[in-house]
C-alpha atoms as a PDB file:
ATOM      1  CA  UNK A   1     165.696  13.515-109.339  1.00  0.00           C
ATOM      2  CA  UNK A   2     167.651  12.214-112.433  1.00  0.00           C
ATOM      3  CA  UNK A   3     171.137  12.735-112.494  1.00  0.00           C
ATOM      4  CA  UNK A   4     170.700  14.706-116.241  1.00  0.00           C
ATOM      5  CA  UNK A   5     167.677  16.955-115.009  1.00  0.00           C
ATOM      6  CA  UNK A   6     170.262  17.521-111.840  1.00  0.00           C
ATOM      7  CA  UNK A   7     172.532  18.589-114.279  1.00  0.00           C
ATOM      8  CA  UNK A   8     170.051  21.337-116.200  1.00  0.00           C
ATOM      9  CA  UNK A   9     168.977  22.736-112.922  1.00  0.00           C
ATOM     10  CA  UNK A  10     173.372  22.939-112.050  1.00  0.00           C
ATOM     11  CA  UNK A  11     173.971  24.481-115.205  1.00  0.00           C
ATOM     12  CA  UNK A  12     170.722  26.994-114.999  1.00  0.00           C
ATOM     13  CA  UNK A  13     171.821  28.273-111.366  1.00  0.00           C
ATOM     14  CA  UNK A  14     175.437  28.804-112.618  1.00  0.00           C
ATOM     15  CA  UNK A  15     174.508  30.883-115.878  1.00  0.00           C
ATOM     16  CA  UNK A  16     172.273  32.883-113.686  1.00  0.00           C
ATOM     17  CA  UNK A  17     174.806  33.346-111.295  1.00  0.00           C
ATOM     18  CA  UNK A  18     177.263  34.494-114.087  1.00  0.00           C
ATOM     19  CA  UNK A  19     175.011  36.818-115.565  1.00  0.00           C
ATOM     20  CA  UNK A  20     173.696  38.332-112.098  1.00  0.00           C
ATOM     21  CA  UNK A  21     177.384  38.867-111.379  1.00  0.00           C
ATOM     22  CA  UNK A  22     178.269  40.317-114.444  1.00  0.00           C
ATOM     23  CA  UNK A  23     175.573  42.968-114.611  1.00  0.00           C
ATOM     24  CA  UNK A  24     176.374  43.687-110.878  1.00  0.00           C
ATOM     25  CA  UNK A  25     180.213  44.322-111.850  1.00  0.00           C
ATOM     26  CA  UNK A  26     178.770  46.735-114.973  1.00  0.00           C
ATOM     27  CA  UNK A  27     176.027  48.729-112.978  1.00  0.00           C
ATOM     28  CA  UNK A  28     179.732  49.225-110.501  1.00  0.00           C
ATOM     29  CA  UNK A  29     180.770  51.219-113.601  1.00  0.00           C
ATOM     30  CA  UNK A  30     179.601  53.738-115.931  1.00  0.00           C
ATOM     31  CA  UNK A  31     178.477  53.841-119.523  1.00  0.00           C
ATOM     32  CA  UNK A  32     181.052  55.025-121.252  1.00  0.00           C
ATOM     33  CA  UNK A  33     178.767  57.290-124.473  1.00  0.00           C
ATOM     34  CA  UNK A  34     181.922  57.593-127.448  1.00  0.00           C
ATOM     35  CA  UNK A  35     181.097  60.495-129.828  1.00  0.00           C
ATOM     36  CA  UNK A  36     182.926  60.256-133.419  1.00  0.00           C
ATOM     37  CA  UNK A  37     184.224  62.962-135.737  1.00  0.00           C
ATOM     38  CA  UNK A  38     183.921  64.267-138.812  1.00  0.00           C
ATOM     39  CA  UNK A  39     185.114  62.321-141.895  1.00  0.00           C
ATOM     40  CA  UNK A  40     184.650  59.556-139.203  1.00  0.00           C
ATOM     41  CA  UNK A  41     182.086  56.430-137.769  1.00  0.00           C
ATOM     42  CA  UNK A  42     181.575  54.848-134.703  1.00  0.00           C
ATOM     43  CA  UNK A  43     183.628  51.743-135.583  1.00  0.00           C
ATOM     44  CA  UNK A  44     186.331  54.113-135.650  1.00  0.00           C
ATOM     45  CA  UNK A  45     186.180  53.063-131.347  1.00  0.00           C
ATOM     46  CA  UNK A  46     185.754  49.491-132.209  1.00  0.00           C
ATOM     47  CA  UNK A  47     188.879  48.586-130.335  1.00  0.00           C
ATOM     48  CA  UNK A  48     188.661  51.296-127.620  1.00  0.00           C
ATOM     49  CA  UNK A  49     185.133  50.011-126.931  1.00  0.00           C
ATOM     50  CA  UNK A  50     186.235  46.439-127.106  1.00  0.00           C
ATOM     51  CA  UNK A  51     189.016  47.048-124.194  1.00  0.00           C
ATOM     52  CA  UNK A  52     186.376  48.899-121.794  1.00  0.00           C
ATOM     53  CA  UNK A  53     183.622  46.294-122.341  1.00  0.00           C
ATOM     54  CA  UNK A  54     186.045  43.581-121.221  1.00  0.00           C
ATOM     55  CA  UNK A  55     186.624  45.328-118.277  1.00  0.00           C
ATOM     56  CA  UNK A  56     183.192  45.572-117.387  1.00  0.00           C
ATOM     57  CA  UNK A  57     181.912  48.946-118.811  1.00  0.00           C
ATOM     58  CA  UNK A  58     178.620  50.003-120.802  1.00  0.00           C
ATOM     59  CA  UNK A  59     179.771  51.208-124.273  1.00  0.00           C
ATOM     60  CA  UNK A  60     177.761  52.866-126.715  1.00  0.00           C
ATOM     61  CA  UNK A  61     179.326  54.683-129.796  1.00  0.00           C
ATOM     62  CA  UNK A  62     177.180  57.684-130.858  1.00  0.00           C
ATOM     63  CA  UNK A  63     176.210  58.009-134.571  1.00  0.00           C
ATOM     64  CA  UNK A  64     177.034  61.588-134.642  1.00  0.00           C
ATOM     65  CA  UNK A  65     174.727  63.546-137.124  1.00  0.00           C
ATOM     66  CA  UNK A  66     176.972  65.852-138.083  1.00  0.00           C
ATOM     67  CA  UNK A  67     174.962  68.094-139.219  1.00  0.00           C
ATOM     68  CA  UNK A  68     175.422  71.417-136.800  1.00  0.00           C
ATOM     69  CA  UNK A  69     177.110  72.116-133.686  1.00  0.00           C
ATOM     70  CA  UNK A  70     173.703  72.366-131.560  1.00  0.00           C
ATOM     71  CA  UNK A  71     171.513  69.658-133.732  1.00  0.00           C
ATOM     72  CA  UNK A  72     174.440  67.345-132.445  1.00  0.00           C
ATOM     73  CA  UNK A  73     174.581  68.519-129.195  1.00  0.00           C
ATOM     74  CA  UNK A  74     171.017  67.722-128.770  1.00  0.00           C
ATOM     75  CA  UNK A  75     171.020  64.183-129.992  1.00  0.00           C
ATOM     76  CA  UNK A  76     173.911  63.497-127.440  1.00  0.00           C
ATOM     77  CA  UNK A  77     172.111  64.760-124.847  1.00  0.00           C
ATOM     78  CA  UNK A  78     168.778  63.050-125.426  1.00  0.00           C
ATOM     79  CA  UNK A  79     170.625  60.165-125.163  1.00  0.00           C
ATOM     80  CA  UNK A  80     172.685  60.790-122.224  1.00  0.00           C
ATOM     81  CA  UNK A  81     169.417  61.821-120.512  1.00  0.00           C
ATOM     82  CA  UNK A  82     167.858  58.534-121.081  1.00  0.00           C
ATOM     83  CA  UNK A  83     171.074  56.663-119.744  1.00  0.00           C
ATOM     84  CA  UNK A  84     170.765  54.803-116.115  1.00  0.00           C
ATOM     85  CA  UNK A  85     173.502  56.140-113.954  1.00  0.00           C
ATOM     86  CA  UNK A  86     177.084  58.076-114.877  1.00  0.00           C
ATOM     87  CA  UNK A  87     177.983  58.848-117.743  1.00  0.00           C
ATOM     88  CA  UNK A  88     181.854  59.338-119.053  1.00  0.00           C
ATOM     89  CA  UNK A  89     181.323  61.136-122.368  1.00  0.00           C
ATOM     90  CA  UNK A  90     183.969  60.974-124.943  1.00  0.00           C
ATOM     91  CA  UNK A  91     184.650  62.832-127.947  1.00  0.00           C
ATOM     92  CA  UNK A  92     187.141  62.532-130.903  1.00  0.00           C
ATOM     93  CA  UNK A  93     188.009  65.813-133.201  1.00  0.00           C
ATOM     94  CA  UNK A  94     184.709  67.724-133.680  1.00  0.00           C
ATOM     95  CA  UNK A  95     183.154  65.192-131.371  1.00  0.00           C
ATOM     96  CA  UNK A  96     185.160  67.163-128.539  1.00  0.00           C
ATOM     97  CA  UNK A  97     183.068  70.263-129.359  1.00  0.00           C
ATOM     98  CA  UNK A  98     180.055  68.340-129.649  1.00  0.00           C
ATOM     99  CA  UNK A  99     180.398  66.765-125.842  1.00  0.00           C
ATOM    100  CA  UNK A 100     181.245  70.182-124.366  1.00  0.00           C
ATOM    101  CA  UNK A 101     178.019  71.439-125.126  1.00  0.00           C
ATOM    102  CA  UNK A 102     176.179  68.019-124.949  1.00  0.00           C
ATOM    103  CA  UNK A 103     175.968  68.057-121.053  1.00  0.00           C
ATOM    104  CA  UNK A 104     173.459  70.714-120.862  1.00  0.00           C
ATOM    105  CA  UNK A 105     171.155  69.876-117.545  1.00  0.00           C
ATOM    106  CA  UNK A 106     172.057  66.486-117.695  1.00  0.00           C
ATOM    107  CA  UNK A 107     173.851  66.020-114.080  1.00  0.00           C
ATOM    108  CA  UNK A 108     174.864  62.247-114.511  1.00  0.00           C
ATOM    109  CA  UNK A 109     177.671  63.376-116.496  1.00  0.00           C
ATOM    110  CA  UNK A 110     180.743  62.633-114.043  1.00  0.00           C
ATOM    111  CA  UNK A 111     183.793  63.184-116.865  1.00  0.00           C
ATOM    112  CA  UNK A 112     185.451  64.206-120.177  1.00  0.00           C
ATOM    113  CA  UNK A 113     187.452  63.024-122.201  1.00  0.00           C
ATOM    114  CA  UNK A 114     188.851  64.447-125.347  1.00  0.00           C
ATOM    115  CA  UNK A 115     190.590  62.012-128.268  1.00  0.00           C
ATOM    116  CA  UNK A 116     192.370  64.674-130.445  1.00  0.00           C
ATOM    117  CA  UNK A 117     189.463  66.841-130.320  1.00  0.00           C
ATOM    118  CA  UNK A 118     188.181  70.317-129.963  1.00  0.00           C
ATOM    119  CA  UNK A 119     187.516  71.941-126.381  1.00  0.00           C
ATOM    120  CA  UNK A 120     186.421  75.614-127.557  1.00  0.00           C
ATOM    121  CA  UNK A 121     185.527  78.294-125.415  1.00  0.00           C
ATOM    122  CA  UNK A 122     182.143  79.672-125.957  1.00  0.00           C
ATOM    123  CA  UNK A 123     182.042  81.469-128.872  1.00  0.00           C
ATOM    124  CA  UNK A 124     184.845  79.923-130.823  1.00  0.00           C
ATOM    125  CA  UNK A 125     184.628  77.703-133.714  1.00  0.00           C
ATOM    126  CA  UNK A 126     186.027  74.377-134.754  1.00  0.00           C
ATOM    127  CA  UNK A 127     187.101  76.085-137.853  1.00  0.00           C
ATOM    128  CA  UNK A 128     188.784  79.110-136.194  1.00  0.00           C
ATOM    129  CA  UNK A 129     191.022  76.919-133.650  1.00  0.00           C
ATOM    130  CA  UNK A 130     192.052  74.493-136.258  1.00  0.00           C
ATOM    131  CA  UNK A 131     193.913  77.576-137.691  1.00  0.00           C
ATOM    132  CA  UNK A 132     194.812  79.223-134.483  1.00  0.00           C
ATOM    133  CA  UNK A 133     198.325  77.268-134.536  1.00  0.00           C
ATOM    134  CA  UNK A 134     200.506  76.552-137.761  1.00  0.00           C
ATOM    135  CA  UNK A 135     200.190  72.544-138.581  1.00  0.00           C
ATOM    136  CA  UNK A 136     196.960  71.607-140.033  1.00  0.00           C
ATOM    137  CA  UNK A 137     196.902  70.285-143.896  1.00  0.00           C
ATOM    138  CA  UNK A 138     193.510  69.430-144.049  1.00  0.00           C
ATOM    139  CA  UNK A 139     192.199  72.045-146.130  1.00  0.00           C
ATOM    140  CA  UNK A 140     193.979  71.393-149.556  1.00  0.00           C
ATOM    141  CA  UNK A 141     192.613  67.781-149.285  1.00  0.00           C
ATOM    142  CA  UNK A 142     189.360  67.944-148.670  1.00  0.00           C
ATOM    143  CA  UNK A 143     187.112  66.649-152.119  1.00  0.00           C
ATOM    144  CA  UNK A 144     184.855  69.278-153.883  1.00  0.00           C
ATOM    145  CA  UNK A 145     182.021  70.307-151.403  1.00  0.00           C
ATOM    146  CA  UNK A 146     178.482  68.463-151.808  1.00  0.00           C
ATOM    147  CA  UNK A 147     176.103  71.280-152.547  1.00  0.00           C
ATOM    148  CA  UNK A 148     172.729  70.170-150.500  1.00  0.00           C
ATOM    149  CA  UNK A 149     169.361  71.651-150.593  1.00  0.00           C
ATOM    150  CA  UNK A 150     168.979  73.792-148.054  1.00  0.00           C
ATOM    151  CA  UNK A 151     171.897  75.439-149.299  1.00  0.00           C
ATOM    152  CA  UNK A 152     174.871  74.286-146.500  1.00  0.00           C
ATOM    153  CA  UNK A 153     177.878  71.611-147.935  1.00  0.00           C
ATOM    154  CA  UNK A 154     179.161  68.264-147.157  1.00  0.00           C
ATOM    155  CA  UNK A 155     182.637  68.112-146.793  1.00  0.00           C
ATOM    156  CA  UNK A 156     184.840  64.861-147.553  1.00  0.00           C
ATOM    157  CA  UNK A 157     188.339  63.989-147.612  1.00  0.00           C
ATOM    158  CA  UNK A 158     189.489  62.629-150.944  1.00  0.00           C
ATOM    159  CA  UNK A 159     190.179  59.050-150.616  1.00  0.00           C
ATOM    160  CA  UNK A 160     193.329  59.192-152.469  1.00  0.00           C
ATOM    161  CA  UNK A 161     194.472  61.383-150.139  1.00  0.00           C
ATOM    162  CA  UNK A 162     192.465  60.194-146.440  1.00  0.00           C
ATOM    163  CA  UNK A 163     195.047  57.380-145.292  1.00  0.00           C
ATOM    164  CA  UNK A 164     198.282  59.835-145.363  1.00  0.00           C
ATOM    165  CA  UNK A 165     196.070  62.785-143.778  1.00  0.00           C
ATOM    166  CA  UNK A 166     193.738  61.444-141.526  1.00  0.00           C
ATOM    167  CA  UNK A 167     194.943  57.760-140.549  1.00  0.00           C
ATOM    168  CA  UNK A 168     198.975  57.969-141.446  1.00  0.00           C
ATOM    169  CA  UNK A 169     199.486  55.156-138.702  1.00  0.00           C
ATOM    170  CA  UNK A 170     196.860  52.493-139.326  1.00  0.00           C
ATOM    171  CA  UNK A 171     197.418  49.922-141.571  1.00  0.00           C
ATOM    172  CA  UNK A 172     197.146  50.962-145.631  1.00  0.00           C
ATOM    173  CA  UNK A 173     194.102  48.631-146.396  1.00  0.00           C
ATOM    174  CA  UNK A 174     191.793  49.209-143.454  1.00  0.00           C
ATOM    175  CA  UNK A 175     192.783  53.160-143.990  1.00  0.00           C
ATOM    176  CA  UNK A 176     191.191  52.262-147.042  1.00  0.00           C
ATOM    177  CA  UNK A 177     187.856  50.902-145.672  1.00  0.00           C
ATOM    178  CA  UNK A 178     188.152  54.366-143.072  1.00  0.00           C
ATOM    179  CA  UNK A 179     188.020  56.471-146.464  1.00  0.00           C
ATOM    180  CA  UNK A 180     185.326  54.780-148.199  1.00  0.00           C
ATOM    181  CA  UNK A 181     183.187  54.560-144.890  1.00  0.00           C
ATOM    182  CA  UNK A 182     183.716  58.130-144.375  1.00  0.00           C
ATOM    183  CA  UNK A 183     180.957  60.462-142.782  1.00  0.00           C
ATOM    184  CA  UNK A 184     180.754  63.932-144.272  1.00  0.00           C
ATOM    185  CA  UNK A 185     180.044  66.944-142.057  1.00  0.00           C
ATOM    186  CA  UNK A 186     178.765  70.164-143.062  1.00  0.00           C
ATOM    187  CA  UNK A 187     180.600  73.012-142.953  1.00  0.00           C
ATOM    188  CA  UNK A 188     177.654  74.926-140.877  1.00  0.00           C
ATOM    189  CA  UNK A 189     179.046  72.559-137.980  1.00  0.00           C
ATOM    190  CA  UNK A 190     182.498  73.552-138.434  1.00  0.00           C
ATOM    191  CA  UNK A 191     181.321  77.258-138.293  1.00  0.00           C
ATOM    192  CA  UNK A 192     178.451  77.198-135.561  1.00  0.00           C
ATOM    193  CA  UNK A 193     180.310  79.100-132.393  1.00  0.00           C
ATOM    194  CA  UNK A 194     180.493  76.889-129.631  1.00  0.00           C
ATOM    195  CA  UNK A 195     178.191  77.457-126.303  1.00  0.00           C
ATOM    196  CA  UNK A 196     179.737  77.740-122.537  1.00  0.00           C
ATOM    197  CA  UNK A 197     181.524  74.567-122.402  1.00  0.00           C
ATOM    198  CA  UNK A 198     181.164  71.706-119.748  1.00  0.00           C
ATOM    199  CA  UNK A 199     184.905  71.891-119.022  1.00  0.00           C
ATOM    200  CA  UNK A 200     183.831  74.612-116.983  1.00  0.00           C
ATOM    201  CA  UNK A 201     182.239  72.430-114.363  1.00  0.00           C
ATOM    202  CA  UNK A 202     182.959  68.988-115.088  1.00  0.00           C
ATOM    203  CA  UNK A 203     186.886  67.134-115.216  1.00  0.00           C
ATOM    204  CA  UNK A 204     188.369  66.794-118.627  1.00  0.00           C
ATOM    205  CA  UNK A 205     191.348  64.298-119.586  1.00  0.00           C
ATOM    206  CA  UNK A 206     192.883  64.568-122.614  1.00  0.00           C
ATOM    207  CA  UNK A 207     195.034  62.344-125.054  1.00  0.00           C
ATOM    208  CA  UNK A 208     195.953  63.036-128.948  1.00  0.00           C
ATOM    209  CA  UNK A 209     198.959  62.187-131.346  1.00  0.00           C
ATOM    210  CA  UNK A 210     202.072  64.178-131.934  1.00  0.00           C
ATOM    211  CA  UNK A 211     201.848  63.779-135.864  1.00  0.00           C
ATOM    212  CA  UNK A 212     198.253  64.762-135.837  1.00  0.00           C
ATOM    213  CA  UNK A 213     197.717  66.555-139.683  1.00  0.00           C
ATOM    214  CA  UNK A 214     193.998  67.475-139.040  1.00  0.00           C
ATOM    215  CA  UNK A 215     194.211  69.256-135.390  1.00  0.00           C
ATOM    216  CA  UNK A 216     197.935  70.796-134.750  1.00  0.00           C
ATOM    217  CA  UNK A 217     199.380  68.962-131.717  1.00  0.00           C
ATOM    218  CA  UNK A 218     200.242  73.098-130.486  1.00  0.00           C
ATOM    219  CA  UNK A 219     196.115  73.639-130.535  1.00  0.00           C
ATOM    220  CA  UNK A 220     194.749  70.136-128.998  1.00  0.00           C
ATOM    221  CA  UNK A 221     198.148  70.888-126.314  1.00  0.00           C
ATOM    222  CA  UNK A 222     196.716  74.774-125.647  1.00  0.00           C
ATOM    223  CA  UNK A 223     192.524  73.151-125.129  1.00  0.00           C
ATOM    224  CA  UNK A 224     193.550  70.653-122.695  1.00  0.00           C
ATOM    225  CA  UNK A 225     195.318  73.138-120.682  1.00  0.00           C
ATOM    226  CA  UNK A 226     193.120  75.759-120.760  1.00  0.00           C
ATOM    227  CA  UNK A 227     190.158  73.285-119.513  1.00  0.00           C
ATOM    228  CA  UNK A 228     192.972  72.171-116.834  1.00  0.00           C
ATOM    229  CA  UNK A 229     192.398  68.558-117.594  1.00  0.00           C
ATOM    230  CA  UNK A 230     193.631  66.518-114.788  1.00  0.00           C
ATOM    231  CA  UNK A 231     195.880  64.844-117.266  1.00  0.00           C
ATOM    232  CA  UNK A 232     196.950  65.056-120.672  1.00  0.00           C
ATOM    233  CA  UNK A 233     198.813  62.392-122.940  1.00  0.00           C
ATOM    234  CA  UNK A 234     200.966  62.667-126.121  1.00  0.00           C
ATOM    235  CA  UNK A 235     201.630  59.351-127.958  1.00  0.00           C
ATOM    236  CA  UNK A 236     204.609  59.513-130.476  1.00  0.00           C
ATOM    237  CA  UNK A 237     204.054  59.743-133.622  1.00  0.00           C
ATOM    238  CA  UNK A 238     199.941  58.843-133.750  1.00  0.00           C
ATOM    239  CA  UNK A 239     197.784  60.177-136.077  1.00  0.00           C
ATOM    240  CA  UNK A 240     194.602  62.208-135.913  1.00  0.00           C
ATOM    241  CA  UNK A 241     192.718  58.606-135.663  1.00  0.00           C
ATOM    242  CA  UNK A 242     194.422  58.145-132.252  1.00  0.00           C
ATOM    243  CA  UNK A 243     191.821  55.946-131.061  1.00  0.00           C
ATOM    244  CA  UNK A 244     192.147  53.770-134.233  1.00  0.00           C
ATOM    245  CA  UNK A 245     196.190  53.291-133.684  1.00  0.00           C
ATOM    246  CA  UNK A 246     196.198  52.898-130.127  1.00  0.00           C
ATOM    247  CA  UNK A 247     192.956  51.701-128.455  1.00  0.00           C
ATOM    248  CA  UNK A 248     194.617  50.503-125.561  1.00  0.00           C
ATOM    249  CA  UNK A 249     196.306  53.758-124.585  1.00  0.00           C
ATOM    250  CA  UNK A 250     192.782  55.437-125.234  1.00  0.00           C
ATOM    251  CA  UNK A 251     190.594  53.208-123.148  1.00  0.00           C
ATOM    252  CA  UNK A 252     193.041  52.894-120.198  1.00  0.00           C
ATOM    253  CA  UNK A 253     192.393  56.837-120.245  1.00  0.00           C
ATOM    254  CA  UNK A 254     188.888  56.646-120.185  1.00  0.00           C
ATOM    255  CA  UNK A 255     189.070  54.131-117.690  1.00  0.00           C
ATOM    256  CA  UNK A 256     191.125  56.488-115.332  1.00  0.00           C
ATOM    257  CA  UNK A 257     188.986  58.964-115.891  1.00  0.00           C
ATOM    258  CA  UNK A 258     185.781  56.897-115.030  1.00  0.00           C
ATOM    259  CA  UNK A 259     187.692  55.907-112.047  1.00  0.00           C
ATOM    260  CA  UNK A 260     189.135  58.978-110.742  1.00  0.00           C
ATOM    261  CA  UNK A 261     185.161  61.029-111.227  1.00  0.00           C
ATOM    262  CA  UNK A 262     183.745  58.045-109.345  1.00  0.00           C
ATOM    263  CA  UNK A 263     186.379  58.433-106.078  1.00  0.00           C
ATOM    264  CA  UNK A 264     185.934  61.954-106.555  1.00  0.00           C
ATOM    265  CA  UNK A 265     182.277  61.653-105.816  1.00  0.00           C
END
């Protein structure tokens, strides 16, 4: 055998090896399924999802539809149903009400985390708990509804006005980009009363921002309690886009939450 077809067959065998032992060290883990907000977009968890995929987990960032509460709810699920193994679901803002009723009869669910998000009860609305607790200054800058055909609205932030409300700590020009790449939601999904949530059954951890404009830090404080998540952080002085600001604090969350539902099992 030549000493350069030696060398193929070396370098084959290795790359193999590599890439067996890499998908072993992921199918260790599970998917972690990342469920944006309103006035938000998946590569809002660019650099959340970038931290958990180096350390070996499955990543997938919903496109949330954002069009009701349960038309949502049942896109997340269809796609949690046809995921191999756990699943850690994550939601940001309205994503958080989204995930609570995404589990449905899915069992591979094993935890939840909320990113300065919702955690209603059933029967409560996004809408209702954002005003349950002094704080929010959302409403005076959202942009003149989009009227639609079947008669619901799109809501918007301005742009002029999206980097101080919704982003406040990431940096001016890619709060910019955030604005501009914006994803409505209609105000039906805001409105649509929540079903029984999976907090109920499942673990819950919980992180958000103490200079949060969109969600008062009093309301997100109050959810995470009430769902008696097995832990809850405040970072100083984030905004709403917590996940944006501080990845790294987000994913190592995640990652103990992944963690702590697998030794629980």
């Amino acid at each position: 055998m030549s000493k350069l077809r030696f060398r193929h067959i070396a370098a084959a065998v290795a790359t193999a090896a590599l890439t067996l032992s890499s998908a072993a060290f992921a199918a260790d883990k599970p998917t972690v399924v990342l469920v944006h907000g309103a006035f938000a977009e998946s590569s809002s968890w660019n650099g959340v999802a970038a931290n958990l995929q180096q350390q070996g987990y499955p990543v997938v960032a919903v496109a949330n539809p954002l069009r009701s509460l349960t038309t949502d709810a049942n896109y997340v699920a269809s796609l949690v149903k046809q995921t191999a193994g756990p699943v850690v679901l994550v939601g940001h803002s309205y994503g958080g009400a989204v995930i609570s009723n995404a589990v449905q009869d899915n069992t591979n669910v094993t935890a939840l985390v909320y990113v300065a998000a919702f955690a209603p009860e059933q029967g409560e609305t996004v809408l209702e708990l954002s005003g349950r607790y002094p704080g929010s200054t959302l409403g005076p800058t959202l942009a003149t509804p989009v009227l639609l055909k079947d008669g619901n609205k799109d809501l918007y932030i301005q742009q002029d006005k999206f980097g101080e409300q919704f982003a406040a700590d990431v940096p001016p020009a890619e709060a910019t980009l955030m604005a501009a790449t914006q994803r409505p939601v209609t105000e039906l999904a805001l409105a649509e009363a929540a079903g029984e949530p999976a907090w109920h059954n499942i673990p819950s951890w919980a992180i958000y921002g103490t200079a949060d404009k969109n969600i008062p830090p009093a309301a997100m404080k109050f959810m995470a309690q009430r769902a008696q998540a097995k832990k809850i952080v405040e970072v100083s002085g984030a905004s709403h886009v917590v996940m944006t600001s501080h990845p790294d604090k987000v994913a190592a969350l995640i990652a103990e939450a992944a963690t702590s539902a697998a030794t629980a099992k």
